[in-house]
PDB file of N, CA and C in Angstrom:
ATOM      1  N   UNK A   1       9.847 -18.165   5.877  1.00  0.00           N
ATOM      2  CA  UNK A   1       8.571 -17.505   5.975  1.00  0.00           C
ATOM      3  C   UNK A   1       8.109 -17.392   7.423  1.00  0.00           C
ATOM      4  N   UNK A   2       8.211 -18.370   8.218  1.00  0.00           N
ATOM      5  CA  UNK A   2       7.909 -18.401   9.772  1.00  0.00           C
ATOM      6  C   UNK A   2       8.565 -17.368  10.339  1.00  0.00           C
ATOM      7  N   UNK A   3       9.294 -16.972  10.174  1.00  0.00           N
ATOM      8  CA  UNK A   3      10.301 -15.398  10.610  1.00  0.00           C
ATOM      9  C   UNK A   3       9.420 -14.066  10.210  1.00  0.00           C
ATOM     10  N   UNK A   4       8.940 -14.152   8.982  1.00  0.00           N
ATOM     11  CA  UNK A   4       8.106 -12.876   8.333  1.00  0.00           C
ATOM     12  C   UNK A   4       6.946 -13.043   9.323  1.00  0.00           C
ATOM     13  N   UNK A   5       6.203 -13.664   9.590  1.00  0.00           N
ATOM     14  CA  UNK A   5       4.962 -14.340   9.706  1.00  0.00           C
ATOM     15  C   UNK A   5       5.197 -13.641  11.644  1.00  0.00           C
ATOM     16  N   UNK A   6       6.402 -14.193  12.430  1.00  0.00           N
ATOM     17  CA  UNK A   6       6.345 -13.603  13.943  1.00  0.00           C
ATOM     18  C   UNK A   6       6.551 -12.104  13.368  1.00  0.00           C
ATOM     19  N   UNK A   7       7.379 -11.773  12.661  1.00  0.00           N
ATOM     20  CA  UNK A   7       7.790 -10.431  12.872  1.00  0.00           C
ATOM     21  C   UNK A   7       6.285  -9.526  12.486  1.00  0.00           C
ATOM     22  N   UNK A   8       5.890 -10.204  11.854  1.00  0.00           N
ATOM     23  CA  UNK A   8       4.004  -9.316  11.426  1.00  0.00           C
ATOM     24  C   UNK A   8       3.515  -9.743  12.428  1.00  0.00           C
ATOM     25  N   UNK A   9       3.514 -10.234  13.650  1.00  0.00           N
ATOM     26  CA  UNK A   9       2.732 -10.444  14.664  1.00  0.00           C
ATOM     27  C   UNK A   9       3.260  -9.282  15.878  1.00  0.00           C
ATOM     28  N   UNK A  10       4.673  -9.423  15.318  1.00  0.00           N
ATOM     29  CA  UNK A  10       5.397  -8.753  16.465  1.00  0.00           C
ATOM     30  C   UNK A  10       4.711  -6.934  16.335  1.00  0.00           C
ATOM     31  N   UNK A  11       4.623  -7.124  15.157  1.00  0.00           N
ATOM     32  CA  UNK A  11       4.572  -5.463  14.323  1.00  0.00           C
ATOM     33  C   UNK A  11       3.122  -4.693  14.460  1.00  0.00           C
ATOM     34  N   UNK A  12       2.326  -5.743  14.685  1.00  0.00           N
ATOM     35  CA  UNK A  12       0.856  -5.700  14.859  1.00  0.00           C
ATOM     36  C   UNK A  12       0.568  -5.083  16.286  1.00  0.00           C
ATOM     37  N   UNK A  13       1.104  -6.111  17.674  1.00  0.00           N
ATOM     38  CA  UNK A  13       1.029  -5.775  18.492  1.00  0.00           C
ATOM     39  C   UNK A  13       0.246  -6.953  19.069  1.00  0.00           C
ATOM     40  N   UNK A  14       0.289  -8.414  18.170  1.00  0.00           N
ATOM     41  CA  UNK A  14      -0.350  -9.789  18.943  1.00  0.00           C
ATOM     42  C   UNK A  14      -0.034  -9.759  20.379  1.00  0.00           C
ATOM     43  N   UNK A  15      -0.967  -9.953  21.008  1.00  0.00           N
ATOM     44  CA  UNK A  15      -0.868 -10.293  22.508  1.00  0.00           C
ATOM     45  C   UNK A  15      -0.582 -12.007  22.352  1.00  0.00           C
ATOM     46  N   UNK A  16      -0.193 -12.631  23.791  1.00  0.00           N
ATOM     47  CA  UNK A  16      -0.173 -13.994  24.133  1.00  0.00           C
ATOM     48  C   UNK A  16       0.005 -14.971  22.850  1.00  0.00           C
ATOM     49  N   UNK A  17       1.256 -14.735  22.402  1.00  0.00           N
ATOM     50  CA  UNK A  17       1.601 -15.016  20.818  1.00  0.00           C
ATOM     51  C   UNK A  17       2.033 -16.860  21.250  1.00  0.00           C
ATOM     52  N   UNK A  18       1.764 -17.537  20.841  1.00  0.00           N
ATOM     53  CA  UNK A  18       1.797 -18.843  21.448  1.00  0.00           C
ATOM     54  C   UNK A  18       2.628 -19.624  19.549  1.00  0.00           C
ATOM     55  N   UNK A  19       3.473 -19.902  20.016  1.00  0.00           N
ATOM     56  CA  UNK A  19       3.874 -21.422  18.772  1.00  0.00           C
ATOM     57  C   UNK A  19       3.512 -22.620  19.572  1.00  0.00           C
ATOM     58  N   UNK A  20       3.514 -23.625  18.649  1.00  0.00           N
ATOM     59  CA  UNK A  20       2.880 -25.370  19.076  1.00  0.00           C
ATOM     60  C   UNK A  20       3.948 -25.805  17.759  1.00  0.00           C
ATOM     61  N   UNK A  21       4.993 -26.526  18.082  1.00  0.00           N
ATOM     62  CA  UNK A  21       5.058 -27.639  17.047  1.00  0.00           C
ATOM     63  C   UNK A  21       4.714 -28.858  16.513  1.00  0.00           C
ATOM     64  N   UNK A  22       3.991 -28.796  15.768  1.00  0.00           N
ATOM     65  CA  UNK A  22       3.296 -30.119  15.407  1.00  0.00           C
ATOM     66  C   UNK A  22       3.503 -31.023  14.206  1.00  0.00           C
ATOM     67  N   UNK A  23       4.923 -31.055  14.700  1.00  0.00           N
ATOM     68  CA  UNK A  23       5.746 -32.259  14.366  1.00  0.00           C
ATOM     69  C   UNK A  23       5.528 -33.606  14.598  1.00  0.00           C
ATOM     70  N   UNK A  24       5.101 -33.923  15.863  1.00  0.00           N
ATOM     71  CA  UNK A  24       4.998 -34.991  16.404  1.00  0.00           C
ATOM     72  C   UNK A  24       3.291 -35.688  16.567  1.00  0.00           C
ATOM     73  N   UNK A  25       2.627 -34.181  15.962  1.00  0.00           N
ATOM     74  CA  UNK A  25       1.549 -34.533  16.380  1.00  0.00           C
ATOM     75  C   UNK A  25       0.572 -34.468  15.393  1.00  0.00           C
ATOM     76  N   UNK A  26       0.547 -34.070  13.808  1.00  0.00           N
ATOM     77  CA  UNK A  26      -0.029 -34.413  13.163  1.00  0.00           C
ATOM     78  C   UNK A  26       0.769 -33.453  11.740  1.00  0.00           C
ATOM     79  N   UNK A  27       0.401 -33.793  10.596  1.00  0.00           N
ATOM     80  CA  UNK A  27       0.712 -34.150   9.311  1.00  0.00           C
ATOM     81  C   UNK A  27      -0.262 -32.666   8.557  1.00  0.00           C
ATOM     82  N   UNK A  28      -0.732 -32.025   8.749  1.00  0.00           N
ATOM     83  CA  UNK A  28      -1.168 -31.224   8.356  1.00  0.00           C
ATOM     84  C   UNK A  28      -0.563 -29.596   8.411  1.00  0.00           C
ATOM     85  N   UNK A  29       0.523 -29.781   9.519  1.00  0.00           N
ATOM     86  CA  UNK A  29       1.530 -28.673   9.211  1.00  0.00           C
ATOM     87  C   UNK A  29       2.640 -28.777   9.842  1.00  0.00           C
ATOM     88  N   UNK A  30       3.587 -27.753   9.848  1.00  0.00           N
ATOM     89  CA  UNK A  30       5.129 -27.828  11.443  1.00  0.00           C
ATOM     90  C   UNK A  30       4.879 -27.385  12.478  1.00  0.00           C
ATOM     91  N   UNK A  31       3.951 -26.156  12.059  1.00  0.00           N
ATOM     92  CA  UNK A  31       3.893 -25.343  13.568  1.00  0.00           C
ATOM     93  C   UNK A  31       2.808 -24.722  13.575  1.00  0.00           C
ATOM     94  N   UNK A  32       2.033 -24.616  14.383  1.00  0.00           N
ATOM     95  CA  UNK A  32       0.605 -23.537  14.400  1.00  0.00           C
ATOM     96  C   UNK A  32       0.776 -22.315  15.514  1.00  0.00           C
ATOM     97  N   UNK A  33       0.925 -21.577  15.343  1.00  0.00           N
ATOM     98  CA  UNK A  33       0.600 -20.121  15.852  1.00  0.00           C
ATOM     99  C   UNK A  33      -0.403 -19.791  16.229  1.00  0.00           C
ATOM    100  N   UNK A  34      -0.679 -19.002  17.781  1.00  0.00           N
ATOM    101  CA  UNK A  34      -1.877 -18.850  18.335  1.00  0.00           C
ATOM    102  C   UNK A  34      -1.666 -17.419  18.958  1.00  0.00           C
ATOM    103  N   UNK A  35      -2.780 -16.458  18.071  1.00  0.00           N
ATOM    104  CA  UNK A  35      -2.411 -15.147  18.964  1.00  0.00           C
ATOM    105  C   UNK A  35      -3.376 -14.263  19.453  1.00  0.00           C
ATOM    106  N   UNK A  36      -3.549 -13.133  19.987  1.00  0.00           N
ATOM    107  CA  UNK A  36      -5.105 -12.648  20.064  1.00  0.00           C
ATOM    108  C   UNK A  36      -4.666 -11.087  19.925  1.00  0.00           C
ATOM    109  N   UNK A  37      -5.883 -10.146  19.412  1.00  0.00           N
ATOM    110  CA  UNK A  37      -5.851  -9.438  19.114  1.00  0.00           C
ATOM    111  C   UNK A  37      -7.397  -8.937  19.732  1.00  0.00           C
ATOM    112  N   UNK A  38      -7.059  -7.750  20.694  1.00  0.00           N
ATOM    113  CA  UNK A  38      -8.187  -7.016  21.583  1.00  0.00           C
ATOM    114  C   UNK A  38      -9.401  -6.616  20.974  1.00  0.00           C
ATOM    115  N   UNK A  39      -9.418  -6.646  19.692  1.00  0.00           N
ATOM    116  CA  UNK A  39     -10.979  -6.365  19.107  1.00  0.00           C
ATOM    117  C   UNK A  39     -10.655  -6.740  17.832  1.00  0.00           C
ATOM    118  N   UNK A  40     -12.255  -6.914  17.181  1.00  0.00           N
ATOM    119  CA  UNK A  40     -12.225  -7.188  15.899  1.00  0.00           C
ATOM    120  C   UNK A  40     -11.065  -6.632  15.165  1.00  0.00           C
ATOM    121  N   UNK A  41     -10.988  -5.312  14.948  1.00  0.00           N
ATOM    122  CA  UNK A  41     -10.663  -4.207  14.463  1.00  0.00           C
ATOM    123  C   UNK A  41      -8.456  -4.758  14.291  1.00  0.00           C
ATOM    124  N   UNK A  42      -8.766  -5.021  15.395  1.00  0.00           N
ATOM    125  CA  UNK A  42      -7.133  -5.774  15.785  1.00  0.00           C
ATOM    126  C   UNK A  42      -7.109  -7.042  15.442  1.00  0.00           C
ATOM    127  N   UNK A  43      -7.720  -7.650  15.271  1.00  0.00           N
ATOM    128  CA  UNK A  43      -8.029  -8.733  14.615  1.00  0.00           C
ATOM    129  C   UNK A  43      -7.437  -8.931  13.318  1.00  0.00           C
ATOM    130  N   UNK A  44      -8.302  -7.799  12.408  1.00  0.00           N
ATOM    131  CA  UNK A  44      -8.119  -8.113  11.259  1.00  0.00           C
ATOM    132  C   UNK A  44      -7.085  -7.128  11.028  1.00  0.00           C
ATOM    133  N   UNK A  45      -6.200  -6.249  11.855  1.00  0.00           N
ATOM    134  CA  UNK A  45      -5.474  -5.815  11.197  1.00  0.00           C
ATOM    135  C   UNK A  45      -3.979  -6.456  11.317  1.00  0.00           C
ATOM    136  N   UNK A  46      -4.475  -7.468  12.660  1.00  0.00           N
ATOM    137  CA  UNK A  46      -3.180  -8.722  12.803  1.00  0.00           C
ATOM    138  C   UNK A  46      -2.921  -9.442  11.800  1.00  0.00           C
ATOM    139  N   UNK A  47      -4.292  -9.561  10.841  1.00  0.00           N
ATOM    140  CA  UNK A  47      -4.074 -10.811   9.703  1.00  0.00           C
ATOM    141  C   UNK A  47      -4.003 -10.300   8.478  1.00  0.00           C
ATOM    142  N   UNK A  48      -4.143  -9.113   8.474  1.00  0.00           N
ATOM    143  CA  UNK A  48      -3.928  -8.283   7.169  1.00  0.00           C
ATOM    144  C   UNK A  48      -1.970  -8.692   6.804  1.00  0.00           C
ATOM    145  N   UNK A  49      -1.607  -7.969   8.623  1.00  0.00           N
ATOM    146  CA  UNK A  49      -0.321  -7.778   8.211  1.00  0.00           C
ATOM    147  C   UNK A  49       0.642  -9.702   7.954  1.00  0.00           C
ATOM    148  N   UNK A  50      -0.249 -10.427   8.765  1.00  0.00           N
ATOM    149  CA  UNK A  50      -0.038 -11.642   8.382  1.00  0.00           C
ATOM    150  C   UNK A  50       0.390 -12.302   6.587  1.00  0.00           C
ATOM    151  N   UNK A  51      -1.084 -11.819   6.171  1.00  0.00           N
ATOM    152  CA  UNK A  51      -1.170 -12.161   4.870  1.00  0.00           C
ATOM    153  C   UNK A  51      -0.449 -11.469   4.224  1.00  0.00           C
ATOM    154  N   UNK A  52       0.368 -10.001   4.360  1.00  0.00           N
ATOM    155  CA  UNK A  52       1.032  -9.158   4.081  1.00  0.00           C
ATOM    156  C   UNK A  52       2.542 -10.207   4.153  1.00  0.00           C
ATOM    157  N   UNK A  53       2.678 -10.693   4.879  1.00  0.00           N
ATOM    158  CA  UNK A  53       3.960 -10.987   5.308  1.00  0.00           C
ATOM    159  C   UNK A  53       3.976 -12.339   4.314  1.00  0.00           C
ATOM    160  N   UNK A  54       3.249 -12.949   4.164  1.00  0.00           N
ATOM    161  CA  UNK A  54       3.406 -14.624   3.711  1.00  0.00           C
ATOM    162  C   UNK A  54       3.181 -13.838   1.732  1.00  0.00           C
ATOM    163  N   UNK A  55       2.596 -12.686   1.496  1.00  0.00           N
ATOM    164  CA  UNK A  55       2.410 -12.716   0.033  1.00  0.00           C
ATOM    165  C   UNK A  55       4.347 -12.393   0.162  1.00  0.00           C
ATOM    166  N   UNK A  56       5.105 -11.441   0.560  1.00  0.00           N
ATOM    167  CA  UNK A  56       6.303 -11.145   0.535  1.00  0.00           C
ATOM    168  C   UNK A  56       7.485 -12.306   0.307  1.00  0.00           C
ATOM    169  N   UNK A  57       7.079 -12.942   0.803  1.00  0.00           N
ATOM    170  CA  UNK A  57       7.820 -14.205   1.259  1.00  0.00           C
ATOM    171  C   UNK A  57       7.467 -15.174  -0.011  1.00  0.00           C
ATOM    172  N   UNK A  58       6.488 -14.812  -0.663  1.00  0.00           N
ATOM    173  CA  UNK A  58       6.182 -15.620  -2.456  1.00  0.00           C
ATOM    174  C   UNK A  58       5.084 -17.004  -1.803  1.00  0.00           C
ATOM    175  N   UNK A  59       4.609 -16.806  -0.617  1.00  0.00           N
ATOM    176  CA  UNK A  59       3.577 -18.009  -0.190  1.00  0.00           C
ATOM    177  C   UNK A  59       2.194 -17.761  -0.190  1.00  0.00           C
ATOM    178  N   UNK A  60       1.205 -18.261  -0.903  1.00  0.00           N
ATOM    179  CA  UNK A  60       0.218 -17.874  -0.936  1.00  0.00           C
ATOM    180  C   UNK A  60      -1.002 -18.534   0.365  1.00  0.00           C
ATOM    181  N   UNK A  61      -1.642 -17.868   1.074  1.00  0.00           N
ATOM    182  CA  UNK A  61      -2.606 -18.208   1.917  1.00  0.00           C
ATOM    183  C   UNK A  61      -3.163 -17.956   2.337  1.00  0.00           C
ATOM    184  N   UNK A  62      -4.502 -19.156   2.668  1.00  0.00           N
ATOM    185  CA  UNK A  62      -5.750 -19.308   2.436  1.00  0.00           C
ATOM    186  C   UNK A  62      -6.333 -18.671   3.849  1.00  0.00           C
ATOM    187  N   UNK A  63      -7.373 -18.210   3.882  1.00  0.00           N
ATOM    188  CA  UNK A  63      -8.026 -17.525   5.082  1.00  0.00           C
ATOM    189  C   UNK A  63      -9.278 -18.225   5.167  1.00  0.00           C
ATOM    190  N   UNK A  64      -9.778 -18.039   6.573  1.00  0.00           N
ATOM    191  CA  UNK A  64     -11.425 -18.275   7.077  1.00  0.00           C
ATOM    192  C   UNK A  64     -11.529 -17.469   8.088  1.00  0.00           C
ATOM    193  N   UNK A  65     -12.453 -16.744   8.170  1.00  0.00           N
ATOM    194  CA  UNK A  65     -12.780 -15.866   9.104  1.00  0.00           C
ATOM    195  C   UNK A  65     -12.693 -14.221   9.179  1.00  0.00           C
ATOM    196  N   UNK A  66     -12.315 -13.760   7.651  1.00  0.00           N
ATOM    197  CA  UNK A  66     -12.013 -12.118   7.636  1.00  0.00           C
ATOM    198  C   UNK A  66     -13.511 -11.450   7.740  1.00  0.00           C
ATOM    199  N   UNK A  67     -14.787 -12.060   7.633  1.00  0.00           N
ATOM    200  CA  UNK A  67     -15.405 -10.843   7.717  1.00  0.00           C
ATOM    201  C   UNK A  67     -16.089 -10.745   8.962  1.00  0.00           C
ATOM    202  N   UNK A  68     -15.694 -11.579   9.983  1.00  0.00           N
ATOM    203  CA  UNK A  68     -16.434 -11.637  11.592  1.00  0.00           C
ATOM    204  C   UNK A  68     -15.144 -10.792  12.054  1.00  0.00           C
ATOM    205  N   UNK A  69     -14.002 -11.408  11.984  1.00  0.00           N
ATOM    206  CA  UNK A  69     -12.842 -11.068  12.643  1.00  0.00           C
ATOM    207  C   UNK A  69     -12.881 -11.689  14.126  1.00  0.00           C
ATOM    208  N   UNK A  70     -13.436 -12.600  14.371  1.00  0.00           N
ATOM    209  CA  UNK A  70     -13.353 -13.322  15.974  1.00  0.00           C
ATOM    210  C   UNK A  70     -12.323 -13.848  16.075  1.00  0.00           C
ATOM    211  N   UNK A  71     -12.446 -14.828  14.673  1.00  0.00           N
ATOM    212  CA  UNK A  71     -11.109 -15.850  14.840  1.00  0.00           C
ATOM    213  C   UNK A  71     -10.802 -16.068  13.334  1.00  0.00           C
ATOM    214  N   UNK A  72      -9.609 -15.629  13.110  1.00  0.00           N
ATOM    215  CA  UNK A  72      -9.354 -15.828  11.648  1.00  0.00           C
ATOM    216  C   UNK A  72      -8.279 -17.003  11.867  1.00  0.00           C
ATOM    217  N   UNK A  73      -8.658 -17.823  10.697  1.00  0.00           N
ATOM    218  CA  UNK A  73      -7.299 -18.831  10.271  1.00  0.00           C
ATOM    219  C   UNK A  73      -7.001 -18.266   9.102  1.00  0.00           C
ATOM    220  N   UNK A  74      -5.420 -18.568   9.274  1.00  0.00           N
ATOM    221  CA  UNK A  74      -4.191 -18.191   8.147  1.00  0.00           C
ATOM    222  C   UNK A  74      -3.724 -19.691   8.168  1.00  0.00           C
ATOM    223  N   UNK A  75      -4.149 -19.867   6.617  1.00  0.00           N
ATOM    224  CA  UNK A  75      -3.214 -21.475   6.298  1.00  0.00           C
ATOM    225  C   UNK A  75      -2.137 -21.520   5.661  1.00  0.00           C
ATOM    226  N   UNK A  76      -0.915 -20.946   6.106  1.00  0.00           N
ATOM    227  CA  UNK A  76       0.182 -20.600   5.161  1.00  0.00           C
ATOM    228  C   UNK A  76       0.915 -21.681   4.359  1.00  0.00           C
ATOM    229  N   UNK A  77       0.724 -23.138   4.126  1.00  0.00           N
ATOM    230  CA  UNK A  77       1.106 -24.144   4.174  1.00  0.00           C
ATOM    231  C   UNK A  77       2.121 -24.955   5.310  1.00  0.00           C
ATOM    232  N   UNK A  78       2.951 -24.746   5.607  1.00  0.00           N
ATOM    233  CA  UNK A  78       3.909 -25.235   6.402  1.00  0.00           C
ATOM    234  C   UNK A  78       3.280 -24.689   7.884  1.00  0.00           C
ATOM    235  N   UNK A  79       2.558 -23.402   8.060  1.00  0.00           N
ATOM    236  CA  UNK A  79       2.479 -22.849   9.262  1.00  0.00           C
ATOM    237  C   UNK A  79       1.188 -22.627   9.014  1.00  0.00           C
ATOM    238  N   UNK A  80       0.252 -23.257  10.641  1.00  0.00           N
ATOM    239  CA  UNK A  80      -1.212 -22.739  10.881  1.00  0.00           C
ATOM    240  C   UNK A  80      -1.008 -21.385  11.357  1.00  0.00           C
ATOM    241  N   UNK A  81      -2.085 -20.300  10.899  1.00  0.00           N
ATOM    242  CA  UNK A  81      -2.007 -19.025  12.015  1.00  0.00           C
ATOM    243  C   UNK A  81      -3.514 -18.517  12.727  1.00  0.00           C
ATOM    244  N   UNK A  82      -3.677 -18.870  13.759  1.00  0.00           N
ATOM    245  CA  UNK A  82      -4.983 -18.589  14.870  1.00  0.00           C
ATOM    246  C   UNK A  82      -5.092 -17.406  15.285  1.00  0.00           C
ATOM    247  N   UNK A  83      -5.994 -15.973  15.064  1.00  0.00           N
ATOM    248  CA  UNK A  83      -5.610 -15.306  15.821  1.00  0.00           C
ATOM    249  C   UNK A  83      -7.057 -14.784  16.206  1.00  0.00           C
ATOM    250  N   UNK A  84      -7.495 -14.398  17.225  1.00  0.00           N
ATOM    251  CA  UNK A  84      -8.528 -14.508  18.430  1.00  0.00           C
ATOM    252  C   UNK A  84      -8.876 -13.449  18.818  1.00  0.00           C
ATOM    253  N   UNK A  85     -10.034 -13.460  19.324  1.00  0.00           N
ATOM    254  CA  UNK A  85     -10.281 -11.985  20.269  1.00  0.00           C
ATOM    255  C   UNK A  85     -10.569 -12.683  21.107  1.00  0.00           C
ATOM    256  N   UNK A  86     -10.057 -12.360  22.919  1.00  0.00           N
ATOM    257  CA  UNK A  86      -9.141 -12.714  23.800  1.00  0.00           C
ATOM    258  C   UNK A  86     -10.711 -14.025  24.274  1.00  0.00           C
ATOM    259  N   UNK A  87     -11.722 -13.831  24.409  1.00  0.00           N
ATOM    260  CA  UNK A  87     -12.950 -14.597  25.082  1.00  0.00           C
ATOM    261  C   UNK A  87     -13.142 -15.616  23.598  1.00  0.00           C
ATOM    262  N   UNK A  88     -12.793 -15.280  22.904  1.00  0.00           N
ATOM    263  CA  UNK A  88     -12.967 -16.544  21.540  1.00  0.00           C
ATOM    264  C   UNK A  88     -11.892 -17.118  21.897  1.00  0.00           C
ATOM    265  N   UNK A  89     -10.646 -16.850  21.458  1.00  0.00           N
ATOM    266  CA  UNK A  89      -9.485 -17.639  22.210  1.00  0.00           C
ATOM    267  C   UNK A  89      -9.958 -18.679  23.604  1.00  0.00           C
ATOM    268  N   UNK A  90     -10.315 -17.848  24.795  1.00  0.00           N
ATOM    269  CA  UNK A  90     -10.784 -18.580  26.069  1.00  0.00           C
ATOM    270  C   UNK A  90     -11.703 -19.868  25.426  1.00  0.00           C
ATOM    271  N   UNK A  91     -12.534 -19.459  25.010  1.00  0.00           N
ATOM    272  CA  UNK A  91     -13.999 -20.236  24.459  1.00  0.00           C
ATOM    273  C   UNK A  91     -13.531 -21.778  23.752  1.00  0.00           C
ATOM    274  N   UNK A  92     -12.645 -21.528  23.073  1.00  0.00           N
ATOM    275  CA  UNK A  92     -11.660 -22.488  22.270  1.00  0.00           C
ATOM    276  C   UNK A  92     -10.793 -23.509  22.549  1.00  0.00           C
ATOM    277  N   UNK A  93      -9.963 -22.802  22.949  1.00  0.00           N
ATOM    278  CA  UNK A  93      -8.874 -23.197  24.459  1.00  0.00           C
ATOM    279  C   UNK A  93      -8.122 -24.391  23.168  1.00  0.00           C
ATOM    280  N   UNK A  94      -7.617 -23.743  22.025  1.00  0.00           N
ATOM    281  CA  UNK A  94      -7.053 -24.370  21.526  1.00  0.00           C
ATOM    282  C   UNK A  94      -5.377 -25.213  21.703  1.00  0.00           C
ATOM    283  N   UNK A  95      -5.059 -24.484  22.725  1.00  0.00           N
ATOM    284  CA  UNK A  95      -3.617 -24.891  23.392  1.00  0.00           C
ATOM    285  C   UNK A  95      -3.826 -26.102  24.456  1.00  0.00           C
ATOM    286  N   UNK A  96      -5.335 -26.308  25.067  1.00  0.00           N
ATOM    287  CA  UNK A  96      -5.689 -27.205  25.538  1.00  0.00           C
ATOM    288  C   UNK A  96      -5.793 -28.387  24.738  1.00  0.00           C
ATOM    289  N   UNK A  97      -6.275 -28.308  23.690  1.00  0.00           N
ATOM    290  CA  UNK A  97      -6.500 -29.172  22.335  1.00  0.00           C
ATOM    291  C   UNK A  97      -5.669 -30.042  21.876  1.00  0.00           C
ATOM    292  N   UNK A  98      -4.209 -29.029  21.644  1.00  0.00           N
ATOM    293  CA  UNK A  98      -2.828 -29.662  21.146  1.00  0.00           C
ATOM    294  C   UNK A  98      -1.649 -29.944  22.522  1.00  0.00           C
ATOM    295  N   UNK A  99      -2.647 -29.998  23.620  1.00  0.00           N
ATOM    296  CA  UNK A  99      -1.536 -30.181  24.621  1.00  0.00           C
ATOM    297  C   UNK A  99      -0.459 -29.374  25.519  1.00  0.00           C
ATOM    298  N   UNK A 100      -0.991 -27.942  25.191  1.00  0.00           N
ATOM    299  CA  UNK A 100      -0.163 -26.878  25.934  1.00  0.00           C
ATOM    300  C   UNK A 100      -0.978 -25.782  26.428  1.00  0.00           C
ATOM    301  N   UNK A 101      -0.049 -25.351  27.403  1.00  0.00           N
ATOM    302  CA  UNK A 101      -0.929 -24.388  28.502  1.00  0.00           C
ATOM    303  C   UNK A 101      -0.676 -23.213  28.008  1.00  0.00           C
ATOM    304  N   UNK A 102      -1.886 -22.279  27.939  1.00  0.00           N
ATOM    305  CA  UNK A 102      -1.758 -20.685  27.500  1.00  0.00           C
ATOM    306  C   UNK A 102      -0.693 -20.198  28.487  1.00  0.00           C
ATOM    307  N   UNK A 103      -0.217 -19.499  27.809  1.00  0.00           N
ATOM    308  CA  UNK A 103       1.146 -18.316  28.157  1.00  0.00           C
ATOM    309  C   UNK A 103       0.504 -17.785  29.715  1.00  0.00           C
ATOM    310  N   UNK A 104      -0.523 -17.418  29.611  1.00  0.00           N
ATOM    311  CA  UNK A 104      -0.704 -17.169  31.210  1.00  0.00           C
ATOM    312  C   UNK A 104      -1.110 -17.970  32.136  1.00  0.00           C
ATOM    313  N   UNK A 105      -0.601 -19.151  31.799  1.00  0.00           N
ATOM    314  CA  UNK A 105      -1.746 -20.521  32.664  1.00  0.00           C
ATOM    315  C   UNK A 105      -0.235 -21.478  32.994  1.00  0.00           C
ATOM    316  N   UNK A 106       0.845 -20.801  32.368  1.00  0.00           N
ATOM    317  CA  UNK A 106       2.606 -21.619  32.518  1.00  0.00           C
ATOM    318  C   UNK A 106       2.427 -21.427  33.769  1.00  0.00           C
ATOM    319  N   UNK A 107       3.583 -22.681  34.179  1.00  0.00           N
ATOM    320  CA  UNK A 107       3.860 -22.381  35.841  1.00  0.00           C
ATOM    321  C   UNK A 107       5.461 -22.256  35.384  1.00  0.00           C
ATOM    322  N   UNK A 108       5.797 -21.228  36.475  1.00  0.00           N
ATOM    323  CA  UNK A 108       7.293 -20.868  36.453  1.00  0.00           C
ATOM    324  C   UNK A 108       7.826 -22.003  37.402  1.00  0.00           C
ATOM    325  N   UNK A 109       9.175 -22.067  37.713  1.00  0.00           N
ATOM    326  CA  UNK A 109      10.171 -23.370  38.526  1.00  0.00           C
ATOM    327  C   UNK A 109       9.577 -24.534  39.213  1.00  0.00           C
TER     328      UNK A 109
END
């Protein structure tokens, strides 16, 4: 299902698509996904195709956040999915949270 789940991100057009494995770090899933989408509008059509992808796959999951569209969670069971409009994301700084630096905040060599 984690394969369906990037490829509907990929398909959408998620910006700053971030995985975290959280294996090591807590019991509530494997991996959480962090992505943003430039307006509401992209927002919810990131998590449409999300939820699109996880019903395919025979997994059912739970949402919070479809009728603001700022920040929707996708609880697919095994996989968290975050996806943001880019100053909610900032505001959040959920990669700060679990210990990793946003995709544009990496240092190269």
């Amino acid at each position: 299902m984690s394969r369906n789940i990037r490829e509907s991100l990929d398909d959408a057009k998620a910006e700053d698509v971030l995985s975290i494995d959280l294996g090591d770090k807590t019991s509530i899933a494997d991996t959480m996904v962090i992505a943003t989408g430039r307006s509401n509008t992209h927002v919810n059509a990131i998590a449409d195709r999300v939820l699109k992808a996880c019903k395919a796959a025979g997994a059912q999951a739970r949402t919070e956040g479809m009728p603001q569209c700022d920040w929707v969670l996708i609880d697919a069971g095994d996989m968290i999915v975050h996806i943001f409009r880019p100053e909610v994301r900032q505001f959040y700084n959920l990669e700060k949270m679990w210990g990793v630096d946003r995709p544009d905040e990496r240092r190269v060599g």
